[in-house]
C-alpha atoms as a PDB file:
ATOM      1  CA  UNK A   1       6.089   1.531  16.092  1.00  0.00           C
ATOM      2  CA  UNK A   2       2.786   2.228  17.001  1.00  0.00           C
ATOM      3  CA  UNK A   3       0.626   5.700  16.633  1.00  0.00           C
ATOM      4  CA  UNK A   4      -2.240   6.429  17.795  1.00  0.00           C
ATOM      5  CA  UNK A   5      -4.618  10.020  16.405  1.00  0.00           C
ATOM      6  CA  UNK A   6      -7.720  11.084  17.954  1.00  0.00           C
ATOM      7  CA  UNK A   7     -10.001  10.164  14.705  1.00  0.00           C
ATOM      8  CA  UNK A   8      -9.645   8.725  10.979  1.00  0.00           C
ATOM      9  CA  UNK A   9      -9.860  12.672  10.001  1.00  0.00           C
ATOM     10  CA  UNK A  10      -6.515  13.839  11.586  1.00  0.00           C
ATOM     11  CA  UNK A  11      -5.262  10.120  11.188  1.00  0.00           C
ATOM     12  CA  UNK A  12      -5.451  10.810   7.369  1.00  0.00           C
ATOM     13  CA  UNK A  13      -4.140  14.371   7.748  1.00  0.00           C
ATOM     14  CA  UNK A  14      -1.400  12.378  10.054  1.00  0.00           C
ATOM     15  CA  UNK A  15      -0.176  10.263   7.439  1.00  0.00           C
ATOM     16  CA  UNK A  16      -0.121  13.114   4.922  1.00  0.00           C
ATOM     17  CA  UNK A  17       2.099  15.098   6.748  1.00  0.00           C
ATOM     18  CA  UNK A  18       4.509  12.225   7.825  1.00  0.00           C
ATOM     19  CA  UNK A  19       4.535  10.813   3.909  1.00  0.00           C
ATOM     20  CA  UNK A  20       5.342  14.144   2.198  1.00  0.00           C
ATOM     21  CA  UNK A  21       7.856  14.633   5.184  1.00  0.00           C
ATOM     22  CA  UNK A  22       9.665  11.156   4.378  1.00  0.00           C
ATOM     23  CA  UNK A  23       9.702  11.091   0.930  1.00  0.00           C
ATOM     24  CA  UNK A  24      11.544  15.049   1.175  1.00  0.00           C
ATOM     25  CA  UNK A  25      14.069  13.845   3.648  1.00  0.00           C
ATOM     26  CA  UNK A  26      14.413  10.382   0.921  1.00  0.00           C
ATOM     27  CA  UNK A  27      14.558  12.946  -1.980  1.00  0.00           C
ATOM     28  CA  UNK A  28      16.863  15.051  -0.419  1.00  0.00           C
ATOM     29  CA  UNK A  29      19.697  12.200   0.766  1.00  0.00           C
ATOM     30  CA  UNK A  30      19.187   9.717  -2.423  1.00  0.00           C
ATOM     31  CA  UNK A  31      17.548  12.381  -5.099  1.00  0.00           C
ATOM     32  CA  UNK A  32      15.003  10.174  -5.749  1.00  0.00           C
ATOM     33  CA  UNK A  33      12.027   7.766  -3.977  1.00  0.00           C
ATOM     34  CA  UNK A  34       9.751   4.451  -4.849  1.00  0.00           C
ATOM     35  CA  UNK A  35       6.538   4.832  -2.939  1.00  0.00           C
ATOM     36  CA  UNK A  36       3.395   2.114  -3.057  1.00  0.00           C
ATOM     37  CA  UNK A  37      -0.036   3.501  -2.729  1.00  0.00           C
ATOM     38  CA  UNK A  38      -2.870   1.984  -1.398  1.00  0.00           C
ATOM     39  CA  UNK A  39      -6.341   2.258  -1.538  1.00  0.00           C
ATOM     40  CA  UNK A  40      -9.637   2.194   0.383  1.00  0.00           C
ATOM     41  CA  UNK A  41     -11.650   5.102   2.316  1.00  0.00           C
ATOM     42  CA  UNK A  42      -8.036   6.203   4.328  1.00  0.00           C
ATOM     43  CA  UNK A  43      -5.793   5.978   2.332  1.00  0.00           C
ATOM     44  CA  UNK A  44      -7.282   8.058  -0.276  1.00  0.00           C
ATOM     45  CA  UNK A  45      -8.417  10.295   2.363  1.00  0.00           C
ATOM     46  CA  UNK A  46      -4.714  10.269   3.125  1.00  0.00           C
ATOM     47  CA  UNK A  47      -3.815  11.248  -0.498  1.00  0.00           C
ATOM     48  CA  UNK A  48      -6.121  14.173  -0.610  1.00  0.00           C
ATOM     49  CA  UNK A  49      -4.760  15.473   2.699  1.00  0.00           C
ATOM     50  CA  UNK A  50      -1.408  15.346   0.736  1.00  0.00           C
ATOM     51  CA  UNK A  51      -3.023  17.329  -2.161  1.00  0.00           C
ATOM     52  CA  UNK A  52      -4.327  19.990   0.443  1.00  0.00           C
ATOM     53  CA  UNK A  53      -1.157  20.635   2.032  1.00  0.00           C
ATOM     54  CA  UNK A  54       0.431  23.642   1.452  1.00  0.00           C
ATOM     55  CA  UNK A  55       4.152  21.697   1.875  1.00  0.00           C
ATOM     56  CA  UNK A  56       2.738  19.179  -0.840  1.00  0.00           C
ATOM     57  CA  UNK A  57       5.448  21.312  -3.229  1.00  0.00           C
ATOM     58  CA  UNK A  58       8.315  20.161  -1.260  1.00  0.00           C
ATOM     59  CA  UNK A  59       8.242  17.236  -2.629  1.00  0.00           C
ATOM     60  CA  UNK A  60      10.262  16.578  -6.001  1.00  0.00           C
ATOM     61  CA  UNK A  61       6.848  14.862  -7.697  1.00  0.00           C
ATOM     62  CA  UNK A  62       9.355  14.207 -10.854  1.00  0.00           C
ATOM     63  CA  UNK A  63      11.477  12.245  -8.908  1.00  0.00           C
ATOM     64  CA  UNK A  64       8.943  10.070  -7.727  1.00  0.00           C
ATOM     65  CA  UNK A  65       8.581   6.254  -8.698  1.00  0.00           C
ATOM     66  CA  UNK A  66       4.639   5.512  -7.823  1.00  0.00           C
ATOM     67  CA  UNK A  67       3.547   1.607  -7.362  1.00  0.00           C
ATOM     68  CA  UNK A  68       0.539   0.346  -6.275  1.00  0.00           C
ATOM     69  CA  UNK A  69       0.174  -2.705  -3.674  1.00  0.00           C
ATOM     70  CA  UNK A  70      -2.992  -4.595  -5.358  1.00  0.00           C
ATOM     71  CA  UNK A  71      -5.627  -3.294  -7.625  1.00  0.00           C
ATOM     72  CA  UNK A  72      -8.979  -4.289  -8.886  1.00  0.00           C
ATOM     73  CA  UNK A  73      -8.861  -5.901 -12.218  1.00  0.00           C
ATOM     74  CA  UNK A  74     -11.250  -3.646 -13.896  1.00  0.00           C
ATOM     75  CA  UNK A  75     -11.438  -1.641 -16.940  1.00  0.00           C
ATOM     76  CA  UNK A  76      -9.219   1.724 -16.888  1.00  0.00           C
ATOM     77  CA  UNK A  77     -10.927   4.776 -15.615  1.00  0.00           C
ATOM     78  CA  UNK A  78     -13.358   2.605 -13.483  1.00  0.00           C
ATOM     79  CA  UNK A  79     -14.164   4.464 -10.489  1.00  0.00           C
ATOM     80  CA  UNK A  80     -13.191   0.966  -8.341  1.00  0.00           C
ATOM     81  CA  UNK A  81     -10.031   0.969  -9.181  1.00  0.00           C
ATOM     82  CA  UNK A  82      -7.291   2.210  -6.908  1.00  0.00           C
ATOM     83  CA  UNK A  83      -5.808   4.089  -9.887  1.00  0.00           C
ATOM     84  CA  UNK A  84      -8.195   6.306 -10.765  1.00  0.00           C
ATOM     85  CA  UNK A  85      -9.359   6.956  -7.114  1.00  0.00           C
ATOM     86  CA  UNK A  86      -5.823   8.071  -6.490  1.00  0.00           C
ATOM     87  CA  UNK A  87      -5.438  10.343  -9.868  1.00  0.00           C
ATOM     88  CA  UNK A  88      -9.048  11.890  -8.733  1.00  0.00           C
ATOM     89  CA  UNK A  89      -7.086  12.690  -4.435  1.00  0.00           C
ATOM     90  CA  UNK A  90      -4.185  13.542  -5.989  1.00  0.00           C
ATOM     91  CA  UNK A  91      -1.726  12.476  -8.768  1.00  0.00           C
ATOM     92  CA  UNK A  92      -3.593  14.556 -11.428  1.00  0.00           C
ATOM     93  CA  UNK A  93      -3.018  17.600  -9.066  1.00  0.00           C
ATOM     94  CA  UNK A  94       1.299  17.530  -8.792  1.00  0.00           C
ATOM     95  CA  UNK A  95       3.762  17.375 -11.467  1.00  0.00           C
ATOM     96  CA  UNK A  96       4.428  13.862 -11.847  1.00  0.00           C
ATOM     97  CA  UNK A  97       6.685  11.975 -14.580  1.00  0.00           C
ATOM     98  CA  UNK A  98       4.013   9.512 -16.822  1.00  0.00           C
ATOM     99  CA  UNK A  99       6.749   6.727 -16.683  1.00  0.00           C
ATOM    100  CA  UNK A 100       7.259   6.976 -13.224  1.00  0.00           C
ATOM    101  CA  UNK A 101       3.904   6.193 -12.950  1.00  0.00           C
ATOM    102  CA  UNK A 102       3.642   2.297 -12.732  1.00  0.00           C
ATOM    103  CA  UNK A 103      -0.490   1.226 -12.630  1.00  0.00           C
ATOM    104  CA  UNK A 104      -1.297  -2.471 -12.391  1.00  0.00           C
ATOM    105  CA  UNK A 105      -2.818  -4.009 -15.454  1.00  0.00           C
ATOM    106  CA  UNK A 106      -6.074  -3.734 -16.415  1.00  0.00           C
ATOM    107  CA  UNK A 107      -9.413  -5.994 -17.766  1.00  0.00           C
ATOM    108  CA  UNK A 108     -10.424  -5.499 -21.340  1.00  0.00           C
ATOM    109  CA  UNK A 109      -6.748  -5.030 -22.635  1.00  0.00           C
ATOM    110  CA  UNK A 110      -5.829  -8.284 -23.936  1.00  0.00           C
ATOM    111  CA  UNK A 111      -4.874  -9.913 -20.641  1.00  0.00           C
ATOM    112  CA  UNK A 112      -5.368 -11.926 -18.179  1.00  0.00           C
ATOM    113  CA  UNK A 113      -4.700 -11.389 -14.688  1.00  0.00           C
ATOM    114  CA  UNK A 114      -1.782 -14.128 -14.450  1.00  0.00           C
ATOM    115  CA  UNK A 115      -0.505 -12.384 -17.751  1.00  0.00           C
ATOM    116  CA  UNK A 116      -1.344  -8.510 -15.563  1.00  0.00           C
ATOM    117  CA  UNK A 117       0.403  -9.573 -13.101  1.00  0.00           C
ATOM    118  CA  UNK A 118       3.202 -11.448 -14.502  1.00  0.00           C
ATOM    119  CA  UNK A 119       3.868  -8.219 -17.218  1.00  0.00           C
ATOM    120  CA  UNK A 120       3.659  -6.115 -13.364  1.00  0.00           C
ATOM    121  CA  UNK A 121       6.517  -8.354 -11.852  1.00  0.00           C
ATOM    122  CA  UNK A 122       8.773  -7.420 -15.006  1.00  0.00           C
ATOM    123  CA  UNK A 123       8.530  -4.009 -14.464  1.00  0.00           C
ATOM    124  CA  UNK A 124       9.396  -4.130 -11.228  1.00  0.00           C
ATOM    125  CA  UNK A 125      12.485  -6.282 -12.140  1.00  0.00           C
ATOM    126  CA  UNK A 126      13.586  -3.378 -14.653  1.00  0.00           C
ATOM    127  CA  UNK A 127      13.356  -0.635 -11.872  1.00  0.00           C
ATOM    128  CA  UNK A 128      15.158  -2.707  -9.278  1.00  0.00           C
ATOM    129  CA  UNK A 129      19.046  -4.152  -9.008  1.00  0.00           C
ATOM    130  CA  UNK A 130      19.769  -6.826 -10.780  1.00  0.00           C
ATOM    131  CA  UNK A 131      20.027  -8.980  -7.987  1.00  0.00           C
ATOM    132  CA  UNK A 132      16.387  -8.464  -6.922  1.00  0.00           C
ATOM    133  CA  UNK A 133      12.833  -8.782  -7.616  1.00  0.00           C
ATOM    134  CA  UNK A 134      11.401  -5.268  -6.605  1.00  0.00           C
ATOM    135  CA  UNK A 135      12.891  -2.160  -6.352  1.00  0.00           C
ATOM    136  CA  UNK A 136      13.947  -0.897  -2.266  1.00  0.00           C
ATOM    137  CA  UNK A 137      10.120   0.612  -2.143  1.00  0.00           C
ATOM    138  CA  UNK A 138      11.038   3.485   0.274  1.00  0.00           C
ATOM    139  CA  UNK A 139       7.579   3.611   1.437  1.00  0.00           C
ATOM    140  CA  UNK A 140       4.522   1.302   1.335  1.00  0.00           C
ATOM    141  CA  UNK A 141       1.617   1.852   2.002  1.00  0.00           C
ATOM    142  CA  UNK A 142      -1.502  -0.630   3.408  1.00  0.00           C
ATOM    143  CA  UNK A 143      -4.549  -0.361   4.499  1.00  0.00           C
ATOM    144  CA  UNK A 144      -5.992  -2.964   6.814  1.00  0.00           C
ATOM    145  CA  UNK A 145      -9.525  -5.144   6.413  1.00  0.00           C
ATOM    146  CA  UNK A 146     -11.216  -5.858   9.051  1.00  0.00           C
ATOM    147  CA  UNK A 147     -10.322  -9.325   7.853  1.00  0.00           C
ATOM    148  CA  UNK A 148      -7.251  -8.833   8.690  1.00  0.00           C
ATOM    149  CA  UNK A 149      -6.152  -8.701   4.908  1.00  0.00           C
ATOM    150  CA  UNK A 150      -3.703  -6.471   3.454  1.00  0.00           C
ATOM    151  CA  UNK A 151      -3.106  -5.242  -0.133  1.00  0.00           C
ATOM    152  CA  UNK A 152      -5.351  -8.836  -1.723  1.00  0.00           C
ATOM    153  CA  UNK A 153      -3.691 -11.083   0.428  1.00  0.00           C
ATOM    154  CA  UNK A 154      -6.640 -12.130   2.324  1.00  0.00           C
ATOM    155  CA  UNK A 155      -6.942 -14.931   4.809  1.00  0.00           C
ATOM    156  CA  UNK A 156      -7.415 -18.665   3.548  1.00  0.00           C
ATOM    157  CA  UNK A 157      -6.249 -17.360   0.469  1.00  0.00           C
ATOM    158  CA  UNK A 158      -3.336 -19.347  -1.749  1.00  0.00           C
ATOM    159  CA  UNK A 159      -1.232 -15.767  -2.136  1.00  0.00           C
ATOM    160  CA  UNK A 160       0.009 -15.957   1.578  1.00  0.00           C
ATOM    161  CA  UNK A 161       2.069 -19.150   0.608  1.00  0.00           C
ATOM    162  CA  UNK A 162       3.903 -17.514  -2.256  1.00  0.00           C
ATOM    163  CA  UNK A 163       7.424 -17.569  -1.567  1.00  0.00           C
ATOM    164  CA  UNK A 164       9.014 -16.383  -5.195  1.00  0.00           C
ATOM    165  CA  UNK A 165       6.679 -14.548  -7.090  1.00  0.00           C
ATOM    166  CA  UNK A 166       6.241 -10.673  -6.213  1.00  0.00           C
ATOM    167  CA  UNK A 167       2.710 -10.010  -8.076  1.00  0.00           C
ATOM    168  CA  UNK A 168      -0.108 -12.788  -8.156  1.00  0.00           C
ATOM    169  CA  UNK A 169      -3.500 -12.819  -9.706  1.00  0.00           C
ATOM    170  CA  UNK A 170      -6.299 -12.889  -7.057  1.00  0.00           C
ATOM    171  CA  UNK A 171      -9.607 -14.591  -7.834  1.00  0.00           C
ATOM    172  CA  UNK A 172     -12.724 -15.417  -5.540  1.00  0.00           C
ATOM    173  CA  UNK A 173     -11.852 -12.226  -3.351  1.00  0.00           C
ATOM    174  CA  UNK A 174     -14.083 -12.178  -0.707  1.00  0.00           C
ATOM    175  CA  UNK A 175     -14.669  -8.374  -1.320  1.00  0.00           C
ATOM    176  CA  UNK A 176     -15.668  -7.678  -4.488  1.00  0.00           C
ATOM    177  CA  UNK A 177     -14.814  -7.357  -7.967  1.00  0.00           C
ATOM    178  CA  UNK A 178     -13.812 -11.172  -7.656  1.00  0.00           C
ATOM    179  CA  UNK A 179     -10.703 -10.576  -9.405  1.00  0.00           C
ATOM    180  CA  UNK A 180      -7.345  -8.287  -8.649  1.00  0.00           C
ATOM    181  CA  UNK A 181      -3.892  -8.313  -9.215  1.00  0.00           C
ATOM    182  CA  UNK A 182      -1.637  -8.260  -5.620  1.00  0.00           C
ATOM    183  CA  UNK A 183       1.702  -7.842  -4.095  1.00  0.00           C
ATOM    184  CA  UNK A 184       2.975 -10.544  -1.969  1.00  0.00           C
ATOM    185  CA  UNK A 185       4.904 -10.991   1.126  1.00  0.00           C
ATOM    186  CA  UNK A 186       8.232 -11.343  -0.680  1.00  0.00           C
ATOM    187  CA  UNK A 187       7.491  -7.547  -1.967  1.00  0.00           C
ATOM    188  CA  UNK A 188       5.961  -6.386   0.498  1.00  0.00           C
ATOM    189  CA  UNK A 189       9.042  -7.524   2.903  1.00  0.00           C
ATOM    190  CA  UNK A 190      11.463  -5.902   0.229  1.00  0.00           C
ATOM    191  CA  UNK A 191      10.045  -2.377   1.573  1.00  0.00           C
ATOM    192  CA  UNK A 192      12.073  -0.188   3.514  1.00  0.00           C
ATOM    193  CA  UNK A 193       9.361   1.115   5.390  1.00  0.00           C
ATOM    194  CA  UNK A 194       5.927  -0.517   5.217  1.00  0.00           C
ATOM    195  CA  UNK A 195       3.233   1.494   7.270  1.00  0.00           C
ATOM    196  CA  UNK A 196      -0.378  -0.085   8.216  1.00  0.00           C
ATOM    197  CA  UNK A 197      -3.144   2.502   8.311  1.00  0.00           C
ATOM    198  CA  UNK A 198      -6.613   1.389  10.205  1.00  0.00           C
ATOM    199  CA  UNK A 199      -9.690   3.523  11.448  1.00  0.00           C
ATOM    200  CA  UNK A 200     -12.595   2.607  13.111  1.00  0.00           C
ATOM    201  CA  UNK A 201     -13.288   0.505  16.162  1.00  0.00           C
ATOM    202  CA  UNK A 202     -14.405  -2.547  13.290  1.00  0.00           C
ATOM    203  CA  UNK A 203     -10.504  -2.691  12.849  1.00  0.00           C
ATOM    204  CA  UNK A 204      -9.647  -3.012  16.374  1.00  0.00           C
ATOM    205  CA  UNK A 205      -9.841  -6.847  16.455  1.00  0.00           C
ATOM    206  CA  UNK A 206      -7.370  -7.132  12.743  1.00  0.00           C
ATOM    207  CA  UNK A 207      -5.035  -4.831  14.711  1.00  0.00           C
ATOM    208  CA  UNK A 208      -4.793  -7.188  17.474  1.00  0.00           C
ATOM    209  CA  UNK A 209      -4.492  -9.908  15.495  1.00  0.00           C
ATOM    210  CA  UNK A 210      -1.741  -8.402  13.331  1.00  0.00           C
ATOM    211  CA  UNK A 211       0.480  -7.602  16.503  1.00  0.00           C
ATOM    212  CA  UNK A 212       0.329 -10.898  17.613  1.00  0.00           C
ATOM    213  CA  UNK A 213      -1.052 -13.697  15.512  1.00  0.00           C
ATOM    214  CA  UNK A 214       0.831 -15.573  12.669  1.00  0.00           C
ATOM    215  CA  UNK A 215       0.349 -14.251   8.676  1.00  0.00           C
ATOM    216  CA  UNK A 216      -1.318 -17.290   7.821  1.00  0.00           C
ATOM    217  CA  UNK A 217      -3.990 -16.732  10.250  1.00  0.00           C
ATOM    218  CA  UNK A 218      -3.714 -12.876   9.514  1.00  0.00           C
ATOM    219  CA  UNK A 219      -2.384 -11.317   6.501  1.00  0.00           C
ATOM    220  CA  UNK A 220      -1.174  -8.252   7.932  1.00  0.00           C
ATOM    221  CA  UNK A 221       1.006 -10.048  10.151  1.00  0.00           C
ATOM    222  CA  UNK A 222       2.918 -10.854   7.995  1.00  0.00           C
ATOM    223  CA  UNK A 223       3.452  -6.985   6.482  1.00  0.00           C
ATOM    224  CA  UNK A 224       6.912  -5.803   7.840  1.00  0.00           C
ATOM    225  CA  UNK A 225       9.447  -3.325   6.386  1.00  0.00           C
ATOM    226  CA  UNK A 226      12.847  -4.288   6.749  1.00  0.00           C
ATOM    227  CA  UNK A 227      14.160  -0.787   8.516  1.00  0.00           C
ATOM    228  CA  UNK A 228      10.904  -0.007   9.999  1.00  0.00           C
ATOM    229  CA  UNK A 229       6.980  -1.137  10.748  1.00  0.00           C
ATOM    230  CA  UNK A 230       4.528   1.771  11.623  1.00  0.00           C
ATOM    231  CA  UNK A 231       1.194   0.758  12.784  1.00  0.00           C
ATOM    232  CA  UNK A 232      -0.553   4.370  11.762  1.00  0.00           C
ATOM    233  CA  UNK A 233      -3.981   4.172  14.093  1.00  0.00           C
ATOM    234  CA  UNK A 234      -6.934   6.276  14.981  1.00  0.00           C
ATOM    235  CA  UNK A 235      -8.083   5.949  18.658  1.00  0.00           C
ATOM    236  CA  UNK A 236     -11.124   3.577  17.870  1.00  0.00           C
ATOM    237  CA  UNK A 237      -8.748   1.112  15.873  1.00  0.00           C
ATOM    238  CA  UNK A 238      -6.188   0.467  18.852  1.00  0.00           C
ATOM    239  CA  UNK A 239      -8.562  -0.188  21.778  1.00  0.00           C
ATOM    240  CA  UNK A 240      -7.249  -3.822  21.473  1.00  0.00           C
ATOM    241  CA  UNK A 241      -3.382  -3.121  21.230  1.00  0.00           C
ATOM    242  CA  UNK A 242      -2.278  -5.415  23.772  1.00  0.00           C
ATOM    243  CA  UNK A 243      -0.051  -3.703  26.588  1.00  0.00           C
ATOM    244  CA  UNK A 244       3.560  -3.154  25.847  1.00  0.00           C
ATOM    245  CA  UNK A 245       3.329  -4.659  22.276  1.00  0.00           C
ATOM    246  CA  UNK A 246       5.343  -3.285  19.348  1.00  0.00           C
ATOM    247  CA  UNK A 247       5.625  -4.429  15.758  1.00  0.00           C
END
């Protein structure tokens, strides 16, 4: 499903309202949900929209399993990383339960990436059935490069081959820092719902490509929930949408 808002203001406000709308309706049939931020300009614009809404409180923020789709391997607190950028919009603002609060490893604490990201996989294992890798993320959140990459999964890059393994290390990142700890497809693809978010007529060229090109030659191709795709669009990003064309 595509949907298209005016501008990457009420897109944000958009996906604020729609996210805190799913995740009560999830809350409400299963009592609890497993939602995977993102980062980058919207979707933290996003999050703060959620912290300014006035139905933010209808969500159950103690029943709330948060996960994060790649992250910067950086020191904690660094303003770069998607953790603290998403405490700062929101998390420190709502009730939330500390171990329901899953961030990605971290440089300067006695790992590696591998090891970060290996040490992330396990914890997914634990919070999923025993039969799978991930838990049934209800939601998941990406944001899209102008690249065409989603979460670190950028093009050229080894991580679009992995077929096992739900967390990689990513080094040589095109966008700096160098080095970052990602979800792959096999995670990503374990979503119930995975929803795209792009702004900004730079983007309308990666949306084009992700409706209709191959994941190897775009990532976000290859980003698809298993109940439901939504392609979540301001009016600058989806000039290139080609006619008829749905996720």
């Amino acid at each position: 499903m595509i949907l298209v808002h005016d501008n990457a203001e009420i897109l944000a406000q958009a996906v604020a309202a729609r996210l805190i709308t799913r995740l009560v309706d999830v809350q409400a049939a299963r009592g609890s949900a497993h939602l995977v931020l993102t980062g980058g300009t919207l979707g933290i614009a996003a999050l703060a929209a959620v912290a300014a809404s006035p139905a933010r409180d209808a969500v159950d923020w103690r029943a709330l399993d948060l996960w994060w789709g790649d992250e910067r391997f950086l020191p904690a607190g660094d303003p770069d990383r998607n953790e603290t950028q998403a405490r700062e919009a929101l998390l420190d603002q709502v009730g939330l339960t500390p171990s329901r609060v899953h961030p990605m490893g971290r440089a300067g604490a006695g790992q590696t990436a591998e090891e970060a990201a290996d040490a992330y996989a396990a914890e997914l294992a634990k919070a999923a059935s025993p039969e799978d890798l991930v838990p049934s993320f209800d939601i998941l959140l990406l944001g899209l490069g102008p690249d065409t990459h989603v979460a670190s999964l950028f093009p050229g890059h080894p991580a679009l081959h992995e077929e096992e393994r739900p967390v990689v290390a990513v080094h040589d990142s095109p966008k700096p820092p160098p080095t970052r700890i990602s979800l792959t497809f096999p995670a990503i693809q374990a979503a119930r719902e995975v929803w795209l978010v792009a702004a900004g007529a730079e983007k309308a060229d990666a949306v084009h490509l992700a409706l209709t090109a191959g994941h190897l030659q775009a990532p976000a191709a290859g980003a698809r929930g298993r109940e439901r795709t939504l392609f979540l669009l301001d009016r600058a990003a989806a000039t290139r949408i080609p006619p008829g064309t749905s996720p």
